[in-house]
N, C-alpha and C. Protein backbone atom coordinates (compact mmCIF):
# COMPACT_ATOMS: atom_id res chain seq x y z
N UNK A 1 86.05 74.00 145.51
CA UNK A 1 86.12 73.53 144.16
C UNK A 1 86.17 74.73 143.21
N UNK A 2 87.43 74.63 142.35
CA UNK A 2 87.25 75.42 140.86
C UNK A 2 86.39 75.57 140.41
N UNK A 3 86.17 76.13 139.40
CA UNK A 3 84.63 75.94 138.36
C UNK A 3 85.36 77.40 137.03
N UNK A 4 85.67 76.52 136.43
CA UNK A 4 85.75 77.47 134.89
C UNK A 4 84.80 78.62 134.73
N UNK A 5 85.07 79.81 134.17
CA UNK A 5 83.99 80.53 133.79
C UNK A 5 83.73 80.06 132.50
N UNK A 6 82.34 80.47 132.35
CA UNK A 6 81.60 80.07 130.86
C UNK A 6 82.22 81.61 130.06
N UNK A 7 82.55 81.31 128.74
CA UNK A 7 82.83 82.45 127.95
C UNK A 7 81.84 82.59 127.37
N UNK A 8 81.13 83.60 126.91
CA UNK A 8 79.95 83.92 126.26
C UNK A 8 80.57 83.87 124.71
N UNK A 9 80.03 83.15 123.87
CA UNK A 9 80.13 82.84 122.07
C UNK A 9 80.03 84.55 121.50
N UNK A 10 81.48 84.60 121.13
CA UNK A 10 81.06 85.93 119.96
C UNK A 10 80.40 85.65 119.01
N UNK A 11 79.39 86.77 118.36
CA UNK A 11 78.63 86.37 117.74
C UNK A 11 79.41 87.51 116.54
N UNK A 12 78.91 86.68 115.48
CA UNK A 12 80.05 87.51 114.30
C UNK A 12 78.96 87.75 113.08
N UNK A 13 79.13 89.04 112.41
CA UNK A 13 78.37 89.35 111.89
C UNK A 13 78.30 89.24 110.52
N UNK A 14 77.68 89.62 109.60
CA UNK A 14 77.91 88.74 108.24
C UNK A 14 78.41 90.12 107.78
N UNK A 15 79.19 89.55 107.12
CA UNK A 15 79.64 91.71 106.31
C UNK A 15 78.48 92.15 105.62
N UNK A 16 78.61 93.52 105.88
CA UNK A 16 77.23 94.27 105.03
C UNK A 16 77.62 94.19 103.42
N UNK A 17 76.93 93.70 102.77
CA UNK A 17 76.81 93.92 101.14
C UNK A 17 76.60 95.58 100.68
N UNK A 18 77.49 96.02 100.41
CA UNK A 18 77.57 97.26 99.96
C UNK A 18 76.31 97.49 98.69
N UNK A 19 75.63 98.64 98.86
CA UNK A 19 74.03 98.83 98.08
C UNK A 19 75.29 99.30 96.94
N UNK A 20 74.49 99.30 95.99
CA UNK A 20 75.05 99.87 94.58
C UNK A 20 74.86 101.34 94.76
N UNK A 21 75.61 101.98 94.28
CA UNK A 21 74.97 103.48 94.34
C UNK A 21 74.19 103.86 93.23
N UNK A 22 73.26 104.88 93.42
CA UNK A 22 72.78 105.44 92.53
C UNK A 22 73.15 106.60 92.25
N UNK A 23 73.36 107.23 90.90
CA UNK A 23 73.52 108.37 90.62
C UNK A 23 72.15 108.34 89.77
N UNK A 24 72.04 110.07 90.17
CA UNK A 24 70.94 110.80 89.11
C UNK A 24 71.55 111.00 87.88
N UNK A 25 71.01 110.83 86.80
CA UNK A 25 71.76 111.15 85.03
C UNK A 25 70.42 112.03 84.65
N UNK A 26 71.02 112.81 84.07
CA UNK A 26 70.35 113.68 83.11
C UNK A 26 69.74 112.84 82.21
N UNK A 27 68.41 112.98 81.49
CA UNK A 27 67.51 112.51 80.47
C UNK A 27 68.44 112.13 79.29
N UNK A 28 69.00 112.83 78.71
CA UNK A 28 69.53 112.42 77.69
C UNK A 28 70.02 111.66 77.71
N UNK A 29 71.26 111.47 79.05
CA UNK A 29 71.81 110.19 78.92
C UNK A 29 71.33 108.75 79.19
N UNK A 30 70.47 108.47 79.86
CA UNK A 30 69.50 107.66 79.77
C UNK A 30 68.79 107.45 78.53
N UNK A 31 68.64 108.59 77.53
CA UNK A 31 67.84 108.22 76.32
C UNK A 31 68.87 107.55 75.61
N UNK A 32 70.12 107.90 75.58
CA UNK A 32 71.48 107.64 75.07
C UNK A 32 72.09 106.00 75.04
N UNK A 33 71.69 105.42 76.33
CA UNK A 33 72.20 104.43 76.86
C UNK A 33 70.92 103.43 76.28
N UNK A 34 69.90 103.93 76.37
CA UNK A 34 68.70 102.93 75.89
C UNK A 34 69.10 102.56 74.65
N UNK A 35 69.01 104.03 73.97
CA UNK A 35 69.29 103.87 72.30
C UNK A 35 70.47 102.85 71.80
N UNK A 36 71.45 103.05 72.75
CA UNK A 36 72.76 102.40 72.27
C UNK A 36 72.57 100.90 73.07
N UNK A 37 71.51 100.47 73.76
CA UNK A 37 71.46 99.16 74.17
C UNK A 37 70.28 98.52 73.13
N UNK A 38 69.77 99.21 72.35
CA UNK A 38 68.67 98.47 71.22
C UNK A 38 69.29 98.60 70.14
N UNK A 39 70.26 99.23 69.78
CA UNK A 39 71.26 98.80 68.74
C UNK A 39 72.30 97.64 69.11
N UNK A 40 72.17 97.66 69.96
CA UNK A 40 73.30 96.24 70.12
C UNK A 40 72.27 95.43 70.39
N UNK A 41 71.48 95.23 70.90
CA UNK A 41 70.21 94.67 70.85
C UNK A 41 70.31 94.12 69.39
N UNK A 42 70.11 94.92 68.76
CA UNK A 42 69.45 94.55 66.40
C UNK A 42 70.53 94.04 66.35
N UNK A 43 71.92 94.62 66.49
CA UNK A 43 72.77 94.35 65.71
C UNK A 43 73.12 92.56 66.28
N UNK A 44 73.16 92.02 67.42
CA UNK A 44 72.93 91.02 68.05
C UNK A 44 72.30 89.97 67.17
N UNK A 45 71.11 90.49 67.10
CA UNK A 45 69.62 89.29 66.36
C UNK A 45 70.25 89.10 65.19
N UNK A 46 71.09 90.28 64.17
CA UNK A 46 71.77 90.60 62.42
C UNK A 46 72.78 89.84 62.63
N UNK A 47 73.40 89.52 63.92
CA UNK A 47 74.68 88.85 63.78
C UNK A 47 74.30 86.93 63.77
N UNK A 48 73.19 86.73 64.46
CA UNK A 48 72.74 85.40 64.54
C UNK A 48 72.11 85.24 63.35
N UNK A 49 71.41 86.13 62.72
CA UNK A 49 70.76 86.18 61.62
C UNK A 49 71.61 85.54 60.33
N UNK A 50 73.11 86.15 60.49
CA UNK A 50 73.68 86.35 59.29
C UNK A 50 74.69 84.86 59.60
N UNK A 51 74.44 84.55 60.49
CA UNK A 51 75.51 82.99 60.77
C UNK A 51 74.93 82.18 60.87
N UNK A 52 73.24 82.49 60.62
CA UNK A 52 72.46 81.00 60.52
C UNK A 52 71.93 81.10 58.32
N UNK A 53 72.69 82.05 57.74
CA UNK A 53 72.48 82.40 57.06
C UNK A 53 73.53 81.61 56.03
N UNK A 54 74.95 81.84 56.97
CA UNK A 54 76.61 81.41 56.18
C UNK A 54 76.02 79.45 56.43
N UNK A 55 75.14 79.32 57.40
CA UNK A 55 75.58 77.66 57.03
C UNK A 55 74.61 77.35 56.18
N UNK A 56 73.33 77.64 56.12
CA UNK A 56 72.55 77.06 54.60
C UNK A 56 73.26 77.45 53.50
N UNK A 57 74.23 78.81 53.49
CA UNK A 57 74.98 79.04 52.66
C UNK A 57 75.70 77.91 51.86
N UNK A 58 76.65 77.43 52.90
CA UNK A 58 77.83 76.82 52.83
C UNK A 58 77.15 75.23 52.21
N UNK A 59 75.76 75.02 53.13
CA UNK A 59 75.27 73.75 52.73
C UNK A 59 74.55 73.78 51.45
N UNK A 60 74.52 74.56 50.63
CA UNK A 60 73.32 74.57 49.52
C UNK A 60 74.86 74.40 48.39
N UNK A 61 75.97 75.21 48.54
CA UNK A 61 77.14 75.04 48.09
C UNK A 61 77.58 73.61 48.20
N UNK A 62 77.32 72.89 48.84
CA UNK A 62 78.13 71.62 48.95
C UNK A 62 77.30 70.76 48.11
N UNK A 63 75.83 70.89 48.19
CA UNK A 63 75.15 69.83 47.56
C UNK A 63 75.03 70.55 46.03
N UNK A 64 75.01 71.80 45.54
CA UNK A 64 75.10 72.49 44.21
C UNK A 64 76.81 71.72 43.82
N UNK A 65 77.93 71.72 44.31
CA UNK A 65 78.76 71.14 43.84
C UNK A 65 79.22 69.42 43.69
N UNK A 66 77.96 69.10 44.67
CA UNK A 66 77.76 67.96 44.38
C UNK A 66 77.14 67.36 42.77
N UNK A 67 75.77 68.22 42.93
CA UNK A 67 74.96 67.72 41.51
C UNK A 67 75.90 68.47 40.79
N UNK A 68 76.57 69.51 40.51
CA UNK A 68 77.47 69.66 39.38
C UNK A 68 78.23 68.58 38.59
N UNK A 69 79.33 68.07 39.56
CA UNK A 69 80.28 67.48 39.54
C UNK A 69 79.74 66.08 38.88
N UNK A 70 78.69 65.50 39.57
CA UNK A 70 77.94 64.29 39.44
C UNK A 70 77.13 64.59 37.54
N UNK A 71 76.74 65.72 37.35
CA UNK A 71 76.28 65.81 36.19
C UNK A 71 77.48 66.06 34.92
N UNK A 72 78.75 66.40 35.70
CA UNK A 72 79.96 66.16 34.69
C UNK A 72 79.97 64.66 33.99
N UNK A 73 79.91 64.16 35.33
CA UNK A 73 80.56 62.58 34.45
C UNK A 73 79.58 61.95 34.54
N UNK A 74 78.32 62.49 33.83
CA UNK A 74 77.38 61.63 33.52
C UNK A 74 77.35 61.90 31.66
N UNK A 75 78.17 62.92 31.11
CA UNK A 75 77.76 63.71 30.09
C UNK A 75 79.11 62.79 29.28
């Protein structure tokens, strides 16, 4: 009697995730990169700041031209 051989299962490996590299930076530039990430940082908060700023804007304008208009043709 025949009898097949058993094939042994390749076993397959997961690809290696490549590490990030590190480079060493000189101090400054690290002080550099901080500095310039807490200015975009402020300027960030100034930009939400200033567009939660344009709609009470826009809304204090709508109801000021409301009572205007409304106090025209009451006169």
């Amino acid at each position: 009697m025949v009898t097949a051989k058993k094939v042994a299962e390749k076993k397959t490996k997961a690809p290696a995730v490549p590490k990030e590299p590190t480079f060493a930076m000189p101090q400054e530039v690290k002080d550099w990169i901080e500095r310039a990430s807490s200015i975009m940082k402020h300027q960030q908060g100034e930009i939400l700041r200033l567009k939660q700023e344009i709609v009470e804007l826009k809304s204090y304008k709508k109801w000021a031209e409301h009572r205007i208009l409304r106090s025209d043709h009451e006169e």
